[in-house]
C-alpha atoms as a PDB file:
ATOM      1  CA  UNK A   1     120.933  23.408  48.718  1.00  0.00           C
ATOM      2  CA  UNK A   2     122.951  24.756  51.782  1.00  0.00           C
ATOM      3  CA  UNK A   3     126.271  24.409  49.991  1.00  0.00           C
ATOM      4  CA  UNK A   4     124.935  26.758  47.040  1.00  0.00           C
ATOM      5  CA  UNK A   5     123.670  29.530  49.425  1.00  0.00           C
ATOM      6  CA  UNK A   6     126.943  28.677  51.281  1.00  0.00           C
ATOM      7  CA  UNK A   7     128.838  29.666  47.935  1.00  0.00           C
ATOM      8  CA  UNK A   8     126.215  32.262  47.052  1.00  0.00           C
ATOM      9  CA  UNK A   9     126.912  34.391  50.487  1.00  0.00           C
ATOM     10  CA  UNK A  10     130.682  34.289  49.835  1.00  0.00           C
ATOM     11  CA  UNK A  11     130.170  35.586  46.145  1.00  0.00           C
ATOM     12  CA  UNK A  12     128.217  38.307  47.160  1.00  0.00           C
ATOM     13  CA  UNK A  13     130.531  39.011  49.990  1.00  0.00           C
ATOM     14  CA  UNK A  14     133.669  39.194  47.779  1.00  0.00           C
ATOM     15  CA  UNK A  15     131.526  41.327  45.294  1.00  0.00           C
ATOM     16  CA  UNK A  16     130.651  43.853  48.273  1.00  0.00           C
ATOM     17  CA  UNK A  17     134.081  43.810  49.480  1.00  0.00           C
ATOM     18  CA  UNK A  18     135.488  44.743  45.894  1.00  0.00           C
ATOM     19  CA  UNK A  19     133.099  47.775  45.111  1.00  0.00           C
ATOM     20  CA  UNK A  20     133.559  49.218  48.562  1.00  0.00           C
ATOM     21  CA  UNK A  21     137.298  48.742  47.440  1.00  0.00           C
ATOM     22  CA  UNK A  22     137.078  50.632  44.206  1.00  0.00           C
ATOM     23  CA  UNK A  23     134.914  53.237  45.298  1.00  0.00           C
ATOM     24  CA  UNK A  24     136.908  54.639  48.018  1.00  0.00           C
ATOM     25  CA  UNK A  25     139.915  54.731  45.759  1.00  0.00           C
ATOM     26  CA  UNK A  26     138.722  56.722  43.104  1.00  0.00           C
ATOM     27  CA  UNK A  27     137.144  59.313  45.153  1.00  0.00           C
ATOM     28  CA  UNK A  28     137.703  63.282  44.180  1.00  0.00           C
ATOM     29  CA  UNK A  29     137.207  66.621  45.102  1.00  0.00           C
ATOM     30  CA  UNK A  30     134.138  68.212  44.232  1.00  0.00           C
ATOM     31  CA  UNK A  31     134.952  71.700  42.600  1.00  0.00           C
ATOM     32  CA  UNK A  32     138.398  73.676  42.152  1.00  0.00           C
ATOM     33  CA  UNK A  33     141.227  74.804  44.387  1.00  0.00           C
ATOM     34  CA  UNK A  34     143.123  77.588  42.535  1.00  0.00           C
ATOM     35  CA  UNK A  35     146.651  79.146  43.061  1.00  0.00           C
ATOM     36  CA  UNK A  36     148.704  81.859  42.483  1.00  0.00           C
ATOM     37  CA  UNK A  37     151.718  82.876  43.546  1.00  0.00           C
ATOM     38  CA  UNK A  38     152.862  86.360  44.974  1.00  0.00           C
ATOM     39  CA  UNK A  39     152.496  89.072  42.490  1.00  0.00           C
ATOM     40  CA  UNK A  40     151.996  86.965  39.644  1.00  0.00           C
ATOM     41  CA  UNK A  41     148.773  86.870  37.256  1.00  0.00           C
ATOM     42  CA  UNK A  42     149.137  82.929  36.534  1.00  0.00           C
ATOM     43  CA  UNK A  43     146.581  80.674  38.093  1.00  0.00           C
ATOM     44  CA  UNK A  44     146.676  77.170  38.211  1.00  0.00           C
ATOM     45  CA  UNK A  45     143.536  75.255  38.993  1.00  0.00           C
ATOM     46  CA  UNK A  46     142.705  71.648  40.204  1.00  0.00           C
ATOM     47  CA  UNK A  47     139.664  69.890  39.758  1.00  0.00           C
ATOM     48  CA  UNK A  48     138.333  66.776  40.569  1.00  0.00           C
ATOM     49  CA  UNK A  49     141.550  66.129  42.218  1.00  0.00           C
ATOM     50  CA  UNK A  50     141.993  62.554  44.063  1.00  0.00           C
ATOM     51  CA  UNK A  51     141.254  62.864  47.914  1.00  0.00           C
ATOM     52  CA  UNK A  52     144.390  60.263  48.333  1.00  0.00           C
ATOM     53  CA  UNK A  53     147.973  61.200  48.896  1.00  0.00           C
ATOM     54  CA  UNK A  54     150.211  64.368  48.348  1.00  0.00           C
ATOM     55  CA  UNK A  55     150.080  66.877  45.513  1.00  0.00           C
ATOM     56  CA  UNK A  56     152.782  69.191  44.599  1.00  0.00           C
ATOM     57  CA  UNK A  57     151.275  72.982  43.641  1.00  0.00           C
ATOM     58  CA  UNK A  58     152.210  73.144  39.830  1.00  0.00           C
ATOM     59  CA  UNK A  59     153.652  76.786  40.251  1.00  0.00           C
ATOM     60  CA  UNK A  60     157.451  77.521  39.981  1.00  0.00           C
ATOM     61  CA  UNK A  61     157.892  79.578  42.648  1.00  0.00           C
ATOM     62  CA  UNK A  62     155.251  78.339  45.117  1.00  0.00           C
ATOM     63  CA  UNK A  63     151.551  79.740  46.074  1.00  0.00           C
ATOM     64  CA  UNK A  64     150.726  82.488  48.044  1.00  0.00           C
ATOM     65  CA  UNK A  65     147.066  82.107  47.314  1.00  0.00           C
ATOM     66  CA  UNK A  66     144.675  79.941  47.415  1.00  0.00           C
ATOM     67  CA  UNK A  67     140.770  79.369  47.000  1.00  0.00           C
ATOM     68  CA  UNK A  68     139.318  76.771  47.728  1.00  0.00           C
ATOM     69  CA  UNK A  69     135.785  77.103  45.884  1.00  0.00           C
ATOM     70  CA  UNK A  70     135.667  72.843  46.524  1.00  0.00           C
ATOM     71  CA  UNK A  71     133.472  71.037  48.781  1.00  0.00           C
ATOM     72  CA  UNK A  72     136.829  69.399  50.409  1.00  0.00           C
ATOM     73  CA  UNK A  73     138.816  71.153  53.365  1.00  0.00           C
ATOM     74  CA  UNK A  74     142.805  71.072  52.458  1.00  0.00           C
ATOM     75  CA  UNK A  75     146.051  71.706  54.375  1.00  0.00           C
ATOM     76  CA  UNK A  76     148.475  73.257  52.471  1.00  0.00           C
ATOM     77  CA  UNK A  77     152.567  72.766  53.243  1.00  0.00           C
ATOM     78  CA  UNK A  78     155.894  74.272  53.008  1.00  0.00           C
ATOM     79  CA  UNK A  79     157.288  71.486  52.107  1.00  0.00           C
ATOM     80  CA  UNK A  80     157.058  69.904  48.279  1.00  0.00           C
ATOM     81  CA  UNK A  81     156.001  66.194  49.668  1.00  0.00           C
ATOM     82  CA  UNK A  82     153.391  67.441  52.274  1.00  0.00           C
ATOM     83  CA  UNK A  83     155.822  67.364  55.334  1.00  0.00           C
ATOM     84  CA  UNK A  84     155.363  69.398  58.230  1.00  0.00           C
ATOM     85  CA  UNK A  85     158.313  70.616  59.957  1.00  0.00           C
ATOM     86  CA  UNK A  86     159.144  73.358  62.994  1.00  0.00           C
ATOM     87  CA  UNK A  87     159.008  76.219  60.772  1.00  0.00           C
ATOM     88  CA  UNK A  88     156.610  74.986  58.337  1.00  0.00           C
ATOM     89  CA  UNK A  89     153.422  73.610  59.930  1.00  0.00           C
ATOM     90  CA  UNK A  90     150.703  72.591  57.608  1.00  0.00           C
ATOM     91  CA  UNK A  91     147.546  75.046  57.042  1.00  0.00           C
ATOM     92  CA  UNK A  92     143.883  74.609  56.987  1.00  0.00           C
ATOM     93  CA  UNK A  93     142.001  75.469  55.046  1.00  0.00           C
ATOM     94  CA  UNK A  94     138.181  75.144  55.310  1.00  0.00           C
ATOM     95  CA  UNK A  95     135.984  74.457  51.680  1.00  0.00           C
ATOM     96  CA  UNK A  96     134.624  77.433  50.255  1.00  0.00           C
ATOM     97  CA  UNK A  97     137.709  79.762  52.066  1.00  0.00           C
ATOM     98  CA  UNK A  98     140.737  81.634  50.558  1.00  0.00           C
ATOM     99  CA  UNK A  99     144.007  82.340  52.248  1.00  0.00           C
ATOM    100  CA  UNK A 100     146.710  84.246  51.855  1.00  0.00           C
ATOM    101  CA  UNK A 101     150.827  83.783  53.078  1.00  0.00           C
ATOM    102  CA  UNK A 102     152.375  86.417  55.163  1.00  0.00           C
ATOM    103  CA  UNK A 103     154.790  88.590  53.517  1.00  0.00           C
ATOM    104  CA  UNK A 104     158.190  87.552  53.462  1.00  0.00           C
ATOM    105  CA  UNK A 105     157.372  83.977  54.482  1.00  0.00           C
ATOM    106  CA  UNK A 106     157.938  80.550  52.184  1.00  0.00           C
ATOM    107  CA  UNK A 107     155.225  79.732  50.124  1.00  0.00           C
ATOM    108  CA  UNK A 108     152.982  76.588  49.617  1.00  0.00           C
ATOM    109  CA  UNK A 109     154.346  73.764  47.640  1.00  0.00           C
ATOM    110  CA  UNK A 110     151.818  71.396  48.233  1.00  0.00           C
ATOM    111  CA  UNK A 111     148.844  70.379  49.896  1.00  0.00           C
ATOM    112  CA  UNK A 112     146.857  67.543  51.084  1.00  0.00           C
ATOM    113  CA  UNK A 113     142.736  66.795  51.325  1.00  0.00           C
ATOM    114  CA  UNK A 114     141.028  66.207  54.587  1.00  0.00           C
ATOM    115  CA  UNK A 115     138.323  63.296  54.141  1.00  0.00           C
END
């Protein structure tokens, strides 16, 4: 009997293990983030975007605006792989917050999600 609930508690530890797994990875934002760049009436929008890893703002020229109507904070970079460098620091941006670049300054090619 001891060697089954041996094997039993291992199972259901494996099982645990794995859904915590899986879960975490396939976590999202919770709402949109839109952009636009400078000037320009195109807006493109992400939703339910993964919390994991960089992602490159899908605008030619870059963003100069963003809202953040999710219930995620971001940082937003310079930089099209999410680096931060001397000149280009990332920016925070809280949920439920808009921003706006400075004029004559580079513009956003990509951001990150704080979670």
């Amino acid at each position: 009997m001891s060697h089954l609930r041996h094997i039993g508690v291992i199972t259901g530890a494996a099982l645990l293990l794995l859904t915590a797994t899986a879960c975490s990875a396939g976590k999202t934002t919770l709402g949109t983030l839109s952009f636009r760049a400078h000037d320009s009436p195109i807006e493109v929008t992400y939703t339910n975007t993964p919390v994991q890893g960089c992602h490159k703002i899908g605008l030619l020229r870059g963003a100069a605006h963003v809202e953040n109507n999710s219930h995620t904070d971001v940082i937003l970079y310079r930089t099209p792989m999410c680096q931060k460098t001397e000149e280009a620091a990332g920016i925070y941006v809280p949920q439920s917050t808009s921003n706006v670049t400075a004029p004559h300054t580079l513009p956003w090619r990509s951001f990150t999600v704080v979670h």
